[in-house]
N, C-alpha and C. Protein backbone atom coordinates (compact mmCIF):
# COMPACT_ATOMS: atom_id res chain seq x y z
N UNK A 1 147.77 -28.42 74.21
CA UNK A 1 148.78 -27.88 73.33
C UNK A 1 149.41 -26.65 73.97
N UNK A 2 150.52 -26.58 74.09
CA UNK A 2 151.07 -25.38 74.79
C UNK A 2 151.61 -24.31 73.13
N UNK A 3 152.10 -23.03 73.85
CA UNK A 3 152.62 -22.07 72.93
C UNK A 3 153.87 -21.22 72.96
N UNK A 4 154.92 -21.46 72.69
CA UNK A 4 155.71 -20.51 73.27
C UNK A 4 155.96 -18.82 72.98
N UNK A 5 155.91 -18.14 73.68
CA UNK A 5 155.26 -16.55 74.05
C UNK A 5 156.80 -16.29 74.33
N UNK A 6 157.14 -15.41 73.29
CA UNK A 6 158.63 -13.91 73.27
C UNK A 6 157.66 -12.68 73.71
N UNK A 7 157.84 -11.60 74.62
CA UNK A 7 157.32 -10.57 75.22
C UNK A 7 158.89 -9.80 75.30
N UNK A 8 158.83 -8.79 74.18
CA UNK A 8 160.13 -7.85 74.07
C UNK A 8 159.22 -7.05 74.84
N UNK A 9 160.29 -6.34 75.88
CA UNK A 9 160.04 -4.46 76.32
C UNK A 9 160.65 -3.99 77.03
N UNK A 10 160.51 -2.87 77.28
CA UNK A 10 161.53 -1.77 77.81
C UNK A 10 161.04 -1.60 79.40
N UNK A 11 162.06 -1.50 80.63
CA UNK A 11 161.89 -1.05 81.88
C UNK A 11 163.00 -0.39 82.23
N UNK A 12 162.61 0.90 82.55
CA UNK A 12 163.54 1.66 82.88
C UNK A 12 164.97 1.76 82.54
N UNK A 13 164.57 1.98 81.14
CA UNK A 13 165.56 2.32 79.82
C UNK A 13 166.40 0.84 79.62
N UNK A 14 165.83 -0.43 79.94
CA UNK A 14 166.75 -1.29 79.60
C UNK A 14 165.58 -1.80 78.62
N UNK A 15 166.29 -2.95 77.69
CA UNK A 15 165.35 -4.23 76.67
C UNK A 15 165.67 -5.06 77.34
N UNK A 16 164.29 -5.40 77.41
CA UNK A 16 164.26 -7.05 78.03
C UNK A 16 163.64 -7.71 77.11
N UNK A 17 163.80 -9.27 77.15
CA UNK A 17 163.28 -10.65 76.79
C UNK A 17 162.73 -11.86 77.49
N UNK A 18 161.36 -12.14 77.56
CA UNK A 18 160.84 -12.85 78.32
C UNK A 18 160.41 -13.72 77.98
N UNK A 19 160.38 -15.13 77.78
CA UNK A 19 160.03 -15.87 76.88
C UNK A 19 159.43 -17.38 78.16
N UNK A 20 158.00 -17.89 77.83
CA UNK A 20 157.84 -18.79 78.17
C UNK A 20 156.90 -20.28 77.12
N UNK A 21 156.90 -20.93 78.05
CA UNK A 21 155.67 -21.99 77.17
C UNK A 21 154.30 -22.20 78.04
N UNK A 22 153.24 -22.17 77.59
CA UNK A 22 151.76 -22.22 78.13
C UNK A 22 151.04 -22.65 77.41
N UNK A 23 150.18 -23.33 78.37
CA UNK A 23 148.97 -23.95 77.62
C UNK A 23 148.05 -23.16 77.01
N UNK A 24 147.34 -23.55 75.88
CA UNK A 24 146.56 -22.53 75.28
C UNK A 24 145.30 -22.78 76.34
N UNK A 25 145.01 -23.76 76.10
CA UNK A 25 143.55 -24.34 76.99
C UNK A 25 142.10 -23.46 76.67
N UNK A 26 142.18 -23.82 75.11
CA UNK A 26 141.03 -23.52 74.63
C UNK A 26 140.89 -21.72 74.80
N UNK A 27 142.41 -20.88 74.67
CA UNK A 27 142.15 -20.24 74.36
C UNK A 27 142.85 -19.34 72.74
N UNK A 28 142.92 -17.74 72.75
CA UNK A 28 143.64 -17.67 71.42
C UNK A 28 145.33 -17.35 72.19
N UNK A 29 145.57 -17.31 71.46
CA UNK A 29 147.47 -17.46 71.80
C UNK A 29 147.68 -15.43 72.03
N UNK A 30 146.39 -14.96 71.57
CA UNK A 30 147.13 -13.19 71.96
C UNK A 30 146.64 -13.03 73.36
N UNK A 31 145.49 -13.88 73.82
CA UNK A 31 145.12 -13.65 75.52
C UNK A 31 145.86 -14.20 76.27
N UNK A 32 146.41 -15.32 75.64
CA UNK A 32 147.94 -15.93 76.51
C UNK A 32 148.76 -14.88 77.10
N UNK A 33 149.13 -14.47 75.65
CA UNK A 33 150.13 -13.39 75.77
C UNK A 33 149.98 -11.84 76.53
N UNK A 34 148.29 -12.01 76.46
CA UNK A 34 148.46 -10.66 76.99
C UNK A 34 148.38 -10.66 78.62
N UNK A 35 148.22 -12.13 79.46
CA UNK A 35 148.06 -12.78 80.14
C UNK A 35 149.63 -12.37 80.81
N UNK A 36 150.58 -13.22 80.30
CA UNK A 36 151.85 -13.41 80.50
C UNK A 36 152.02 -11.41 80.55
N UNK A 37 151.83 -11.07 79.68
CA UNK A 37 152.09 -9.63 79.98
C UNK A 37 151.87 -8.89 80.94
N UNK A 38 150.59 -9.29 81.66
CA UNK A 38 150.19 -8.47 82.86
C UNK A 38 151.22 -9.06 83.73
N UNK A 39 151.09 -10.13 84.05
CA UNK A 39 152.10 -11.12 84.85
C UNK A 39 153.57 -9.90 85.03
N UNK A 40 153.86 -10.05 84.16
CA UNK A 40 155.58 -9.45 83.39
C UNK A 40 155.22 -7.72 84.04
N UNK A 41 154.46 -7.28 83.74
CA UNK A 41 154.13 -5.64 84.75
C UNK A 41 153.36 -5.51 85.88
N UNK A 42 152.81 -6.66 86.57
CA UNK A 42 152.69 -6.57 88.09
C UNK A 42 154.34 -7.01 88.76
N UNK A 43 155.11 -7.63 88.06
CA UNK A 43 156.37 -8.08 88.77
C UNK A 43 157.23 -6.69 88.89
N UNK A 44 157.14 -6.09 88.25
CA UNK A 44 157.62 -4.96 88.28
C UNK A 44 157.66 -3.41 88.79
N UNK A 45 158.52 -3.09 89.42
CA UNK A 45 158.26 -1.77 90.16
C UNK A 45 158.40 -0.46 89.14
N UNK A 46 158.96 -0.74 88.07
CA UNK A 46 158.87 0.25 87.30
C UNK A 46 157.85 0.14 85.72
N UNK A 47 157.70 1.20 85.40
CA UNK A 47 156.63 0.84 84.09
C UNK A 47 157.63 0.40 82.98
N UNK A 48 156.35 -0.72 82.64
CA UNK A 48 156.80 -0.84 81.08
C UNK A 48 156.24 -0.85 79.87
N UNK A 49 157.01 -0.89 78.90
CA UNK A 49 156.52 -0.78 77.65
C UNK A 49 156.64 -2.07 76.99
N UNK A 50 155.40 -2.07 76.28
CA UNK A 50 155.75 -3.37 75.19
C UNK A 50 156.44 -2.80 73.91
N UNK A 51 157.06 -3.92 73.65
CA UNK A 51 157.73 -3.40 72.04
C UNK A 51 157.29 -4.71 71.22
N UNK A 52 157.52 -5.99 71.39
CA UNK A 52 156.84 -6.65 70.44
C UNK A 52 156.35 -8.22 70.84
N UNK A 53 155.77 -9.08 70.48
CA UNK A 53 154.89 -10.19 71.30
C UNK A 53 155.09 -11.12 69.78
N UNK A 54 155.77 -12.60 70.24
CA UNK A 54 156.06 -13.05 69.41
C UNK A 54 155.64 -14.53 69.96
N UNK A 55 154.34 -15.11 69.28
CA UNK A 55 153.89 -16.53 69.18
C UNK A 55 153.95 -17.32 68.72
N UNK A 56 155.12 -18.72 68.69
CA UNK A 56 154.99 -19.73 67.80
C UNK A 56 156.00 -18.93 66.80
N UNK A 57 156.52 -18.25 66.93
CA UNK A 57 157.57 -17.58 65.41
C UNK A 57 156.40 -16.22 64.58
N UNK A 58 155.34 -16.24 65.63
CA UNK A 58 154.21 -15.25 64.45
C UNK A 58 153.70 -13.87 65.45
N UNK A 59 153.93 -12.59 64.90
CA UNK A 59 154.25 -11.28 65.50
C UNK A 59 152.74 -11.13 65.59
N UNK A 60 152.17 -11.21 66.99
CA UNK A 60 150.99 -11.24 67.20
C UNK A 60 150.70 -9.45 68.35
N UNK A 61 151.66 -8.46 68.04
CA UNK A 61 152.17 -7.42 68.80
C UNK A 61 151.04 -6.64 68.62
N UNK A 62 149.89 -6.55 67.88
CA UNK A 62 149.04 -5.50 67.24
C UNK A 62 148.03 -6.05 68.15
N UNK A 63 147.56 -7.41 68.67
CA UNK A 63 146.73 -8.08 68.80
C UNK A 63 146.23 -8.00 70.54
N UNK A 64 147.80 -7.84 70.55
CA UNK A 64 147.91 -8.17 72.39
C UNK A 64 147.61 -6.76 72.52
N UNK A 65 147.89 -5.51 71.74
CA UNK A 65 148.37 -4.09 72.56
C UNK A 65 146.52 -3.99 72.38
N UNK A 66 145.90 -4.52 71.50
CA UNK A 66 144.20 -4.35 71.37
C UNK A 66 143.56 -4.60 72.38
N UNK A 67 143.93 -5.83 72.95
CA UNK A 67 143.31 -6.57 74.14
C UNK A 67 144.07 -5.32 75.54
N UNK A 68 145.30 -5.26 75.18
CA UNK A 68 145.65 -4.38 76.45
C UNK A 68 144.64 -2.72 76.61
N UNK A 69 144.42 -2.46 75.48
CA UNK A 69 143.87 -1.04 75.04
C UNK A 69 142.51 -1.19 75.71
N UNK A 70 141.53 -1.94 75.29
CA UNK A 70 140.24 -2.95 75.47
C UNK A 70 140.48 -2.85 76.95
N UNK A 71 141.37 -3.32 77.55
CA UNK A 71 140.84 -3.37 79.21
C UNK A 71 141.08 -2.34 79.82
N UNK A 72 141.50 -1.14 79.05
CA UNK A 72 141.85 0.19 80.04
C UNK A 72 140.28 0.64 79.66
């Protein structure tokens, strides 16, 4: 079953929108996302910010910034 993952945020004062589809593969849809997120700030030379993480149509933004918090 795949999921499709919206990743709003800010890089160097612009909004961006990143949106893909992924397999869950037996996992939860906020490690996807927070997955796709690291992805989305190693590509990048400047820092970013998340602003909001949107799964399937469902604002899972509290969930991912936990897991991001959790690995610092």
């Amino acid at each position: 079953m795949n999921i499709l993952i919206q990743v709003f945020y800010t890089s160097n004062e612009n909004s961006v929108l990143r949106r893909g589809s992924y397999p869950l593969k037996n996992r939860q849809p906020e490690e996807v996302a927070y997955e796709f997120w690291k992805w989305i700030k190693k590509e990048h030379p400047y820092p970013c910010e998340l602003e909001k993480v949107i799964a399937n149509g469902e604002d899972i933004t509290q969930l991912v910034m936990k897991l991001e918090k959790a690995a610092h």
